[in-house]
Each structure stands twice: as structure tokens, then as C-alpha cells.
Protein backbone atom coordinates (compact mmCIF):
# COMPACT_ATOMS: atom_id res chain seq x y z
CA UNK A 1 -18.07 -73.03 -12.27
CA UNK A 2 -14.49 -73.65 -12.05
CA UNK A 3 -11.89 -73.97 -9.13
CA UNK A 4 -10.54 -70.25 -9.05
CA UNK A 5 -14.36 -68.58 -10.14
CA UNK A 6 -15.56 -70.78 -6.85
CA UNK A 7 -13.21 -69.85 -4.77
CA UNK A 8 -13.48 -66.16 -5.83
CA UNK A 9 -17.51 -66.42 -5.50
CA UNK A 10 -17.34 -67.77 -1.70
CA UNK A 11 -14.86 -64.97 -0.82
CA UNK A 12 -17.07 -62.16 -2.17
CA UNK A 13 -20.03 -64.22 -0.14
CA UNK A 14 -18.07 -63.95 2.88
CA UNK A 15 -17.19 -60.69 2.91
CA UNK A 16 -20.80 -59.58 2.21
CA UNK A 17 -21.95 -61.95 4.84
CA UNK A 18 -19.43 -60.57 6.93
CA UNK A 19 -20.90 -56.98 6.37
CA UNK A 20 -24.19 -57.92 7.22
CA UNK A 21 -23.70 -59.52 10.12
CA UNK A 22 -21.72 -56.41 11.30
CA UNK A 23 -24.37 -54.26 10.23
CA UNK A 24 -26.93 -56.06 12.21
CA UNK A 25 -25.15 -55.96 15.21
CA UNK A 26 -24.14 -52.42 15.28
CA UNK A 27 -26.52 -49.74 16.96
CA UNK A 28 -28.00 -47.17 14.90
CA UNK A 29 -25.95 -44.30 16.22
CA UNK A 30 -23.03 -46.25 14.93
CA UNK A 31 -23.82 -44.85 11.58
CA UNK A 32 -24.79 -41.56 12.75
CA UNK A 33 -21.18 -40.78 13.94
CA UNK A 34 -19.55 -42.46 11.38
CA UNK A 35 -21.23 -39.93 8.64
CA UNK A 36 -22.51 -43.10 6.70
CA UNK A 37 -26.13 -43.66 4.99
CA UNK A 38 -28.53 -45.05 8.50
CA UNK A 39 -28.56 -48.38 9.04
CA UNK A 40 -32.00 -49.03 7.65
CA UNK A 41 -30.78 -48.40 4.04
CA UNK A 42 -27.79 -50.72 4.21
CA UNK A 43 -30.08 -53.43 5.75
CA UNK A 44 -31.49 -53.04 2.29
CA UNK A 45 -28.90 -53.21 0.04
CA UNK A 46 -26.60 -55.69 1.99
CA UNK A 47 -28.86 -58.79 1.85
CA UNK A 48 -30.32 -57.63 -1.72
CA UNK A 49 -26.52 -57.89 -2.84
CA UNK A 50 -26.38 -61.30 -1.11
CA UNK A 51 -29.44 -62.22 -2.83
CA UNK A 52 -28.15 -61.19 -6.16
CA UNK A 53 -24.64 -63.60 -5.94
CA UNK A 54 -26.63 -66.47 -4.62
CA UNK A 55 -28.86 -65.83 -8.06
CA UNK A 56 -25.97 -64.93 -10.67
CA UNK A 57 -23.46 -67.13 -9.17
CA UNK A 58 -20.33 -65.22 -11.21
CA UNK A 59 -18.20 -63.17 -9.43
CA UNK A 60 -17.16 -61.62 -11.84
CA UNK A 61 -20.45 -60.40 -13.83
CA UNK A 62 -21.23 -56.97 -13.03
CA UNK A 63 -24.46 -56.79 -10.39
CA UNK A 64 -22.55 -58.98 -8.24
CA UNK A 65 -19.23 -56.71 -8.13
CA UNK A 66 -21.76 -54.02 -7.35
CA UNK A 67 -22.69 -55.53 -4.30
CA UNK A 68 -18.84 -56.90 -3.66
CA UNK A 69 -18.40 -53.24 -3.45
CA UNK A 70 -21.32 -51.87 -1.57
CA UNK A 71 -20.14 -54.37 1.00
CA UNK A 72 -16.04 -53.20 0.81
CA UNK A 73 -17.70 -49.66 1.08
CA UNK A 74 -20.04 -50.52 4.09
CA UNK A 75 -16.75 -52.58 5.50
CA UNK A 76 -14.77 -49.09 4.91
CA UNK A 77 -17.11 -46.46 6.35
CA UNK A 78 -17.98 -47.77 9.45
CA UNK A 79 -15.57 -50.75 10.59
CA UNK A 80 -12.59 -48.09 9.18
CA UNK A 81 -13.91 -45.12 11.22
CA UNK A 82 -13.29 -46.83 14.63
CA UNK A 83 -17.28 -46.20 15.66
């Protein structure tokens, strides 16, 4: 893996990490007023997309960018509606 493809990869690992953490930490109601799926289902897909870049290890392949934006969506919904 090159320079710019490993620097690329632990960006997209920290934002999903990032997005689970917050997802752990927030309560379920959280999700309830922020008119998002419930925090069971993206304690699912958030460490499954984690799971999938530590296993494909290219950034730019297409399961991984799936989860990159799972995570950005995740980030938006809830972190961008202020709950």
C-alpha cells in the first residue's frame, strides 16, 4: 500500500471509529428524535464496516466506501441534527 492509499485508509478508519464510538455513547432516544434508523441497527453496520476495511485494506475498493459512507451518513443524521 502506498503513502497517499495509507494515509487515505487510516482517515476513513478514523472517521468510522469516530462514528462508533459516538454511537456507543449516545442514548437510544438520541436516535429516536433525530428520525434516524435505532441505535441497535447502526451498532450493526458500524463495526461490520470497520471489520470490512481492516479485511480489504483499499480505500478505495467499493465495500469499504460503503461503509466510509454509512459512517459520513451516521456522522450526518445524528451529530448534524444537534440531538
Amino acid at each position: 500500500m502506498g503513502f497517499v492509499t495509507g494515509l487515505i485508509w487510516w482517515v476513513l478508519m478514523c472517521t468510522k471509529v469516530f462514528a462508533l464510538v459516538d454511537c456507543v455513547r449516545r442514548k437510544p432516544y438520541d436516535f429516536e428524535m433525530a428520525g434516524t434508523l435505532p441505535k441497535n441497527i447502526w451498532l450493526v453496520i458500524l463495526p461490520l464496516s470497520i471489520f470490512v476495511d481492516i479485511v480489504v485494506r483499499q480505500p478505495i475498493s467499493i465495500l469499504p466506501l460503503l461503509g466510509t459512507v454509512a459512517a459520513l451518513v451516521y456522522l450526518a443524521q445524528t451529530r448534524g441534527s444537534g440531538y
